[in-house]
N, C-alpha and C. Protein backbone atom coordinates (compact mmCIF):
# COMPACT_ATOMS: atom_id res chain seq x y z
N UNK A 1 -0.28 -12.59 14.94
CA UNK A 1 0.59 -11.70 14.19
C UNK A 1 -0.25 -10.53 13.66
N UNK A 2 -0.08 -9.33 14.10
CA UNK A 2 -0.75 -8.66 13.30
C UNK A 2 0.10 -7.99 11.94
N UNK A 3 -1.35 -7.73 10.99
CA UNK A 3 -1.24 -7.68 9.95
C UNK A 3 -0.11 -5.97 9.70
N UNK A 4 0.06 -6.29 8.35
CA UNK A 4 1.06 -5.23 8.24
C UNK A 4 0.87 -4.27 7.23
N UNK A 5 0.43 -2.95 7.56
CA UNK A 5 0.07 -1.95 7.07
C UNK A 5 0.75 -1.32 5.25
N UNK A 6 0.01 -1.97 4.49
CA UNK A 6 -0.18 -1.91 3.00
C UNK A 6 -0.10 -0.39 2.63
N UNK A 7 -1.17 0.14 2.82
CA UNK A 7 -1.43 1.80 1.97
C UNK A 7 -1.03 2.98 3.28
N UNK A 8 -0.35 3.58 2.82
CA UNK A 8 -0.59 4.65 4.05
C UNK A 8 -1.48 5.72 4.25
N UNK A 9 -2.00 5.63 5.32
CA UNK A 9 -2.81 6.30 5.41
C UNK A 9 -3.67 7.59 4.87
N UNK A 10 -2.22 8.43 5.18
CA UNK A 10 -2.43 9.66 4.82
C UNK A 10 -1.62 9.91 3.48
N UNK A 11 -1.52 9.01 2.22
CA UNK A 11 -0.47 9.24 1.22
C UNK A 11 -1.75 9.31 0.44
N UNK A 12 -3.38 9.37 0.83
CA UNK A 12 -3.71 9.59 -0.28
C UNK A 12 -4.03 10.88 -0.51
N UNK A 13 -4.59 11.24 -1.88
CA UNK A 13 -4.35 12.67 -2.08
C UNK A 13 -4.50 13.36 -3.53
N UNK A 14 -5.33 14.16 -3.87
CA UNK A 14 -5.63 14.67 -5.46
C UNK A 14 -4.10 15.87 -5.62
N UNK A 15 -3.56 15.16 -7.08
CA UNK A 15 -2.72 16.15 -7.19
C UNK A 15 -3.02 16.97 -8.32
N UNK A 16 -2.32 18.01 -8.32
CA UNK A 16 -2.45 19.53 -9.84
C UNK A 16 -0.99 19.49 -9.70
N UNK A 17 -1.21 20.18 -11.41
CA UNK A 17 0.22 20.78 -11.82
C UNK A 17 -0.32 21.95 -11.98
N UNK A 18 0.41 22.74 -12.31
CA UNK A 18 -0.53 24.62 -12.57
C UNK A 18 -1.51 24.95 -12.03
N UNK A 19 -1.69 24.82 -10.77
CA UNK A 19 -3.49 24.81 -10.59
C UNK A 19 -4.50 24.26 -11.19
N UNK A 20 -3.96 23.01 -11.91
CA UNK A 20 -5.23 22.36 -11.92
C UNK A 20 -5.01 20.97 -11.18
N UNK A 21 -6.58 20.27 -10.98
CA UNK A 21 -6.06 18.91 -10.63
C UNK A 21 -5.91 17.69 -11.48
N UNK A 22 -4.52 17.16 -11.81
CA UNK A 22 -4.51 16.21 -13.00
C UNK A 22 -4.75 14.65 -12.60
N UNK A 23 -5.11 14.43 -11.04
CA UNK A 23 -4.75 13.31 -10.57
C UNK A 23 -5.25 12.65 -9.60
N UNK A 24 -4.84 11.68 -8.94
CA UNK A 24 -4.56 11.26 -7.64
C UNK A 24 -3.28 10.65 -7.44
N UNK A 25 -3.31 10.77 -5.99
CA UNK A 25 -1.21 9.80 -5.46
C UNK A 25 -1.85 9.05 -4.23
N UNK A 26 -1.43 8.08 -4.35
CA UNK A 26 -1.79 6.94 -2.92
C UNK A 26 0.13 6.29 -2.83
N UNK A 27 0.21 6.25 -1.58
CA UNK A 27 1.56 5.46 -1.09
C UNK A 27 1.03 4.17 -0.49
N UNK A 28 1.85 3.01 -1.48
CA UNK A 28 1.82 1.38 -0.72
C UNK A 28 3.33 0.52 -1.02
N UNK A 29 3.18 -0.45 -0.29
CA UNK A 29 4.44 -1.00 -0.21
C UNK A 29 4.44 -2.34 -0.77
N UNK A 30 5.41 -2.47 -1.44
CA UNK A 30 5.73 -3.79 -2.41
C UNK A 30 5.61 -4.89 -1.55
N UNK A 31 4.67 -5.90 -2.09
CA UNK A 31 4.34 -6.92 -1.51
C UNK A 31 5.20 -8.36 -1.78
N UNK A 32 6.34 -8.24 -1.46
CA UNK A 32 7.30 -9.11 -1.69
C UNK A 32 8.27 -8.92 -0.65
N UNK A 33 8.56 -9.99 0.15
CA UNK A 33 9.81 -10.03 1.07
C UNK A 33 10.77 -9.88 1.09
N UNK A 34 11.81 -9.70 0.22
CA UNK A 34 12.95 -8.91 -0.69
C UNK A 34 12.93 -7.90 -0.95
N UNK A 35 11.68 -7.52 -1.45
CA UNK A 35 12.36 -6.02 -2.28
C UNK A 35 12.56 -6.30 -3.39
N UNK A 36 12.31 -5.00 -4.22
CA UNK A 36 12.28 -5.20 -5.88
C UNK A 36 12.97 -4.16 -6.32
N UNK A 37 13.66 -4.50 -7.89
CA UNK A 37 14.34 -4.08 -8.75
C UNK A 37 12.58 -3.68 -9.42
N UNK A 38 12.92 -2.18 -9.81
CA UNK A 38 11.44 -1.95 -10.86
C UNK A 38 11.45 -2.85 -11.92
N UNK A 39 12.49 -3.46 -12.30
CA UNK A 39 12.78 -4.07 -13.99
C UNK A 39 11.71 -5.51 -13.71
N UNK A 40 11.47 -5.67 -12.45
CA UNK A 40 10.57 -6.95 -12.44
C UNK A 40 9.50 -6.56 -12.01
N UNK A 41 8.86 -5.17 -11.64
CA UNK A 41 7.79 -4.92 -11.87
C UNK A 41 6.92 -4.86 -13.18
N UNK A 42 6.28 -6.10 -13.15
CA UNK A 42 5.80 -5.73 -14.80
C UNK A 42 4.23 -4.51 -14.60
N UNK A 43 3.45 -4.82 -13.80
CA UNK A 43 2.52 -4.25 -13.49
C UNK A 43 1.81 -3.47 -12.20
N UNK A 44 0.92 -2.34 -12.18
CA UNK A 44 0.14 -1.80 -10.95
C UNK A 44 -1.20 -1.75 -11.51
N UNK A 45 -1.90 -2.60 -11.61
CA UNK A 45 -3.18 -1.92 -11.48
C UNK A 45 -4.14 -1.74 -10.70
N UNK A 46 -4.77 -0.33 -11.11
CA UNK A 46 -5.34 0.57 -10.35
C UNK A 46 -7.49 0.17 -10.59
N UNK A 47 -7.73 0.37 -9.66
CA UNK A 47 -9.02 0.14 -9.69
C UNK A 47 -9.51 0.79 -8.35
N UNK A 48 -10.30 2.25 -8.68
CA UNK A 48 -11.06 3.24 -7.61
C UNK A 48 -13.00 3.19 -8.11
N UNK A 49 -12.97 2.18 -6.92
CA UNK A 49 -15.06 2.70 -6.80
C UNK A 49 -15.14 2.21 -8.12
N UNK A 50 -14.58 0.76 -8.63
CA UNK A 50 -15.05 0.25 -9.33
C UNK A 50 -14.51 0.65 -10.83
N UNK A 51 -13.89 1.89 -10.68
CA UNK A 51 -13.39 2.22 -12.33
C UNK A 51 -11.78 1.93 -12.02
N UNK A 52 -11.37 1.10 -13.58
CA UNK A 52 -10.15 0.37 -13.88
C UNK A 52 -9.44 1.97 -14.60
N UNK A 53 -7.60 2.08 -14.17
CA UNK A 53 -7.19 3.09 -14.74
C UNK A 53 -6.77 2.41 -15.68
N UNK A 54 -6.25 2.72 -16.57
CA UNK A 54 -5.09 2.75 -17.87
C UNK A 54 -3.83 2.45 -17.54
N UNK A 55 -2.45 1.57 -17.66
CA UNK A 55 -1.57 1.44 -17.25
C UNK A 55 -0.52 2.63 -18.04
N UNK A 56 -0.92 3.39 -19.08
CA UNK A 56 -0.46 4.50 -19.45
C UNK A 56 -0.47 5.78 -18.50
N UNK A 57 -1.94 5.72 -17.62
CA UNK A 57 -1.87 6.82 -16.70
C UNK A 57 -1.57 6.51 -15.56
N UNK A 58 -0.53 5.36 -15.34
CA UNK A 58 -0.02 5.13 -14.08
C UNK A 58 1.17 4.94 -13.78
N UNK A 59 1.87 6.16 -12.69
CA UNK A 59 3.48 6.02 -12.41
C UNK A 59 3.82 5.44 -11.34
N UNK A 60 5.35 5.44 -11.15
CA UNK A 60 5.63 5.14 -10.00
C UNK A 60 6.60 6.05 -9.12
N UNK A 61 7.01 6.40 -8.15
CA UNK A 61 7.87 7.39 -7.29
C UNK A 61 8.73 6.57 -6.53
N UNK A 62 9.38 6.45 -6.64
CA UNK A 62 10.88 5.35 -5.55
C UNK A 62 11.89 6.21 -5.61
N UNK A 63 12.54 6.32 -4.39
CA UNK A 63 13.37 7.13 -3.94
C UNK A 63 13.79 8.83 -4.75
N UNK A 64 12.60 9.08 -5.09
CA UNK A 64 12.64 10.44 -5.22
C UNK A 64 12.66 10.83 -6.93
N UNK A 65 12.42 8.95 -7.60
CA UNK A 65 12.70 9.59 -8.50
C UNK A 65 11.00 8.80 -9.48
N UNK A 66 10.64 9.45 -10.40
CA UNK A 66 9.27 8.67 -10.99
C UNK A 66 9.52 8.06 -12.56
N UNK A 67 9.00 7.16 -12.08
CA UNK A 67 9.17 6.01 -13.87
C UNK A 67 7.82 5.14 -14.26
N UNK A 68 7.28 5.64 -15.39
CA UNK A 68 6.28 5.35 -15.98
C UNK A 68 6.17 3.61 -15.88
N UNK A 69 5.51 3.13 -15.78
CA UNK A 69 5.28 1.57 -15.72
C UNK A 69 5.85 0.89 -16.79
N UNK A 70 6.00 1.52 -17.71
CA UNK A 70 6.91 0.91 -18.96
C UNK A 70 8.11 1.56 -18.63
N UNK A 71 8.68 2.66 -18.21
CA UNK A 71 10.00 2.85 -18.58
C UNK A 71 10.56 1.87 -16.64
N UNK A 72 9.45 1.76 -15.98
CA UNK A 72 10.19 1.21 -14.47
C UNK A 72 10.59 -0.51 -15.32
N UNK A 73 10.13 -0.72 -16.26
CA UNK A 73 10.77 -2.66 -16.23
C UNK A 73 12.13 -2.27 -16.96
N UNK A 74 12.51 -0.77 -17.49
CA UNK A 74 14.30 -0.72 -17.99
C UNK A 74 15.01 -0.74 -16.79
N UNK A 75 14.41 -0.46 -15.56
CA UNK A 75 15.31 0.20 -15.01
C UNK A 75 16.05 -1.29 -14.08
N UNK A 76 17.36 -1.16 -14.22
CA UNK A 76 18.19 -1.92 -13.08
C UNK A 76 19.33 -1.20 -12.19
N UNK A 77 19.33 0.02 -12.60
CA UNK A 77 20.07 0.38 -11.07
C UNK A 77 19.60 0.37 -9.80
N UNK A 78 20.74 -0.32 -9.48
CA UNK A 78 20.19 -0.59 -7.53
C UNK A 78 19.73 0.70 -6.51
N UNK A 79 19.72 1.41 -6.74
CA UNK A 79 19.70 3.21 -6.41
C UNK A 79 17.73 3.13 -6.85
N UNK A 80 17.18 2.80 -7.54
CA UNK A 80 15.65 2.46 -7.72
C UNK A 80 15.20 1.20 -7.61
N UNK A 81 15.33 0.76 -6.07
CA UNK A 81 15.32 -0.33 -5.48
C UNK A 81 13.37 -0.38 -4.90
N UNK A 82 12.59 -1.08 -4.66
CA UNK A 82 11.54 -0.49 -3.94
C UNK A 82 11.68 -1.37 -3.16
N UNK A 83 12.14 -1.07 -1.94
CA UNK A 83 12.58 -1.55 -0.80
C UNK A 83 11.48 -2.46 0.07
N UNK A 84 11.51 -3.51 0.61
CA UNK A 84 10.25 -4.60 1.36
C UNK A 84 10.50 -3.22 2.72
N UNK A 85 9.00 -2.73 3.22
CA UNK A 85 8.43 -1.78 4.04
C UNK A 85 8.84 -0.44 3.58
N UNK A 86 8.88 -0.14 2.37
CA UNK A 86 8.87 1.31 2.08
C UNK A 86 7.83 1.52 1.23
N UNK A 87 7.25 2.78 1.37
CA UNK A 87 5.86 2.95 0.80
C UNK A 87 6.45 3.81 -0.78
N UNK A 88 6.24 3.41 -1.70
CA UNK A 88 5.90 4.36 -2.70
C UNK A 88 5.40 4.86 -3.46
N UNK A 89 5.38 6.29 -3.50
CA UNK A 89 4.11 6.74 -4.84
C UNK A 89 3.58 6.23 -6.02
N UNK A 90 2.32 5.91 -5.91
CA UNK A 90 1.66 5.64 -7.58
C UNK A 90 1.08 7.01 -7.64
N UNK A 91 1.14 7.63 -8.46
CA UNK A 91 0.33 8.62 -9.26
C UNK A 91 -0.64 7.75 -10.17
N UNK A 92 -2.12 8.05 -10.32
CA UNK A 92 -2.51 7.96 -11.66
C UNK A 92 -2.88 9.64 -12.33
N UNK A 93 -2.87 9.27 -13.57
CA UNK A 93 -3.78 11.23 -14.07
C UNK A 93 -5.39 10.47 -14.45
N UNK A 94 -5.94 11.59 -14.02
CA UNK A 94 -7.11 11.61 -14.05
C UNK A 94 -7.72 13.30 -13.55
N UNK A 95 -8.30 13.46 -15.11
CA UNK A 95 -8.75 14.95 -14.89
C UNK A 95 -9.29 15.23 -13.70
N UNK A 96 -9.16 16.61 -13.05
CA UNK A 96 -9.81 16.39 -11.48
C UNK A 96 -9.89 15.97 -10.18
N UNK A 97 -9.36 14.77 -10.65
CA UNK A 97 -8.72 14.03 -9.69
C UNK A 97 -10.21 13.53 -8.95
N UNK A 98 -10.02 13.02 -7.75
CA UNK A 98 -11.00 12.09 -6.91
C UNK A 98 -11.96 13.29 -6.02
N UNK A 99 -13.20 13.23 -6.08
CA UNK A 99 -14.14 13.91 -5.56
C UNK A 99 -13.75 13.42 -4.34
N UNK A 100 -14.12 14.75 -3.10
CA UNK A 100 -13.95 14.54 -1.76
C UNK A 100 -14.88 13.17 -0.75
N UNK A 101 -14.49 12.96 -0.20
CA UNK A 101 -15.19 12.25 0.70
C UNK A 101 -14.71 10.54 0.43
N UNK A 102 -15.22 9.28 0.35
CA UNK A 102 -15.02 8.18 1.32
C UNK A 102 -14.85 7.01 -0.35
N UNK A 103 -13.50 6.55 -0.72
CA UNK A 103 -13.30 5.30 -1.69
C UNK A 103 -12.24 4.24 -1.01
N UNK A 104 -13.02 3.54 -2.26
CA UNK A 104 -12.60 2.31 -2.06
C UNK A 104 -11.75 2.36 -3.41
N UNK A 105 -10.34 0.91 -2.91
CA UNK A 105 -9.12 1.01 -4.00
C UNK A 105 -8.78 -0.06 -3.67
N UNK A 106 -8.80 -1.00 -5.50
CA UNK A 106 -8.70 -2.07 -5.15
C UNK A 106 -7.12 -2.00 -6.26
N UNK A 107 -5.61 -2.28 -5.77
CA UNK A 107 -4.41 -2.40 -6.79
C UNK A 107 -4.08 -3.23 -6.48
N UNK A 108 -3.29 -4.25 -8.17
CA UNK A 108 -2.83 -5.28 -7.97
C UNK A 108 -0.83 -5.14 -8.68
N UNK A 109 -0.17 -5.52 -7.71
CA UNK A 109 1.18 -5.73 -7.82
C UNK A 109 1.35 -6.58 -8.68
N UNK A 110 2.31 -6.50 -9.56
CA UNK A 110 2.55 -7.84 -10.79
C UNK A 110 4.08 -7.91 -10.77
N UNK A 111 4.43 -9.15 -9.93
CA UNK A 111 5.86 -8.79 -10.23
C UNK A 111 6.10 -10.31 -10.81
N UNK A 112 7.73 -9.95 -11.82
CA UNK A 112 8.24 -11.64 -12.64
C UNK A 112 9.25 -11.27 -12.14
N UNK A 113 9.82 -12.24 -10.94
CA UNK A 113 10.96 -12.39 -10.84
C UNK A 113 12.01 -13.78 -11.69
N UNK A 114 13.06 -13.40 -12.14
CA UNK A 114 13.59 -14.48 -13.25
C UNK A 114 13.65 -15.73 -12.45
N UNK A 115 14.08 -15.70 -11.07
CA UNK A 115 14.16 -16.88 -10.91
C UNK A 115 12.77 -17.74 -9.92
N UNK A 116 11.63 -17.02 -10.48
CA UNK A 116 10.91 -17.97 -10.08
C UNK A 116 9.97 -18.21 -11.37
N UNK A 117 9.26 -19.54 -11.13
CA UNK A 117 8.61 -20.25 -12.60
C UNK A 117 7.24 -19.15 -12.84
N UNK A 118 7.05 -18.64 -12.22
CA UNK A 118 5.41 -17.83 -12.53
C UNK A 118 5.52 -16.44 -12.00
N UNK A 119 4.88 -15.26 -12.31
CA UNK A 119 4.68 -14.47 -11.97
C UNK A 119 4.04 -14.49 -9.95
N UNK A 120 4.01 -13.52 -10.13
CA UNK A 120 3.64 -13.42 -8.48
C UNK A 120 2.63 -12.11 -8.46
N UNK A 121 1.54 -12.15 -7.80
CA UNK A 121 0.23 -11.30 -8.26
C UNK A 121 0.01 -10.99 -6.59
N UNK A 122 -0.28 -9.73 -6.04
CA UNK A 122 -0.54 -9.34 -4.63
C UNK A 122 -1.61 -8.35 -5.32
N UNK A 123 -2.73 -9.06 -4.91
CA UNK A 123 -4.04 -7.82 -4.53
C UNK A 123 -4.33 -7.44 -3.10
N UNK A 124 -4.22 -5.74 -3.57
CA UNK A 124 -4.34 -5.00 -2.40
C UNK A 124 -5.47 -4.10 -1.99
N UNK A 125 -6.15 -4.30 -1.24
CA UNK A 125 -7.44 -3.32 -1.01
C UNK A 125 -7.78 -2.81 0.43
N UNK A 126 -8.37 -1.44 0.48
CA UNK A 126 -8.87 -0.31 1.28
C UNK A 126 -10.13 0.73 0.81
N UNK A 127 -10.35 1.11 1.91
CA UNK A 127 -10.90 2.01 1.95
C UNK A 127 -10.44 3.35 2.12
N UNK A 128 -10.74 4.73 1.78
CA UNK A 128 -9.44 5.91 2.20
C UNK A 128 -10.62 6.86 2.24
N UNK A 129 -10.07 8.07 2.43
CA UNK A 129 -11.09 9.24 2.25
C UNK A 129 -9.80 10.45 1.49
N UNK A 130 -10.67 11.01 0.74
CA UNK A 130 -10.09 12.43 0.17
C UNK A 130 -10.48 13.68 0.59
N UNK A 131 -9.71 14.33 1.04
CA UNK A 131 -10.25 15.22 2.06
C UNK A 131 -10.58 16.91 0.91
């Protein structure tokens, strides 16, 4: 069976607002066979080349629309679904964003679904380049 493509490739990427750069954005896909309601996403964390982000400086992008990691566990409309094989945006901010050339990214998915007894934890890791 081959394995099934986590981060996309080319979703990574330093972003700016005004000309500056406030960030980075990487696209990956929810590691759950269903599909998720954000409201049971409790967590993303982010970990680049060894430095841990802040769950304050980390969003999320699903279907066009972005919700802070605390405001994604209000959300239950089915319309901000993160669909099993759809990739979506994490933003973190980070002044500057990611120096060019070759990282490593290690994120972990935290999802509580109600009807199961324990949380469910997917660590995800790559290598990428920033061009």
């Amino acid at each position: 069976m081959a394995a099934r493509q986590i981060y996309n490739p080319d979703g990574f990427k330093n972003i700016a607002e005004d000309g500056k750069v406030t960030g980075f954005q990487f696209q990956f896909k929810a590691q759950y066979y269903r599909g998720i309601t954000l409201s049971i996403l409790h967590n993303i964390s982010v970990n680049v080349d060894g430095e841990d982000f802040p769950r304050e400086d980390i969003s999320i992008t699903v279907n066009g629309e972005t919700f802070t990691l605390d405001q994604a566990l209000t959300v239950v409309d089915s319309d901000y679904r993160w669909e099993f094989g759809e990739f979506a945006a994490i933003t973190v901010k980070k002044e500057g964003g990611l120096a060019a050339g070759k990282h490593h990214i290690k994120s972990v998915q935290l999802i509580v679904p109600s009807y199961m007894p324990f949380p469910i934890e997917a660590v995800c890791e790559t290598d990428f380049v920033i061009e």
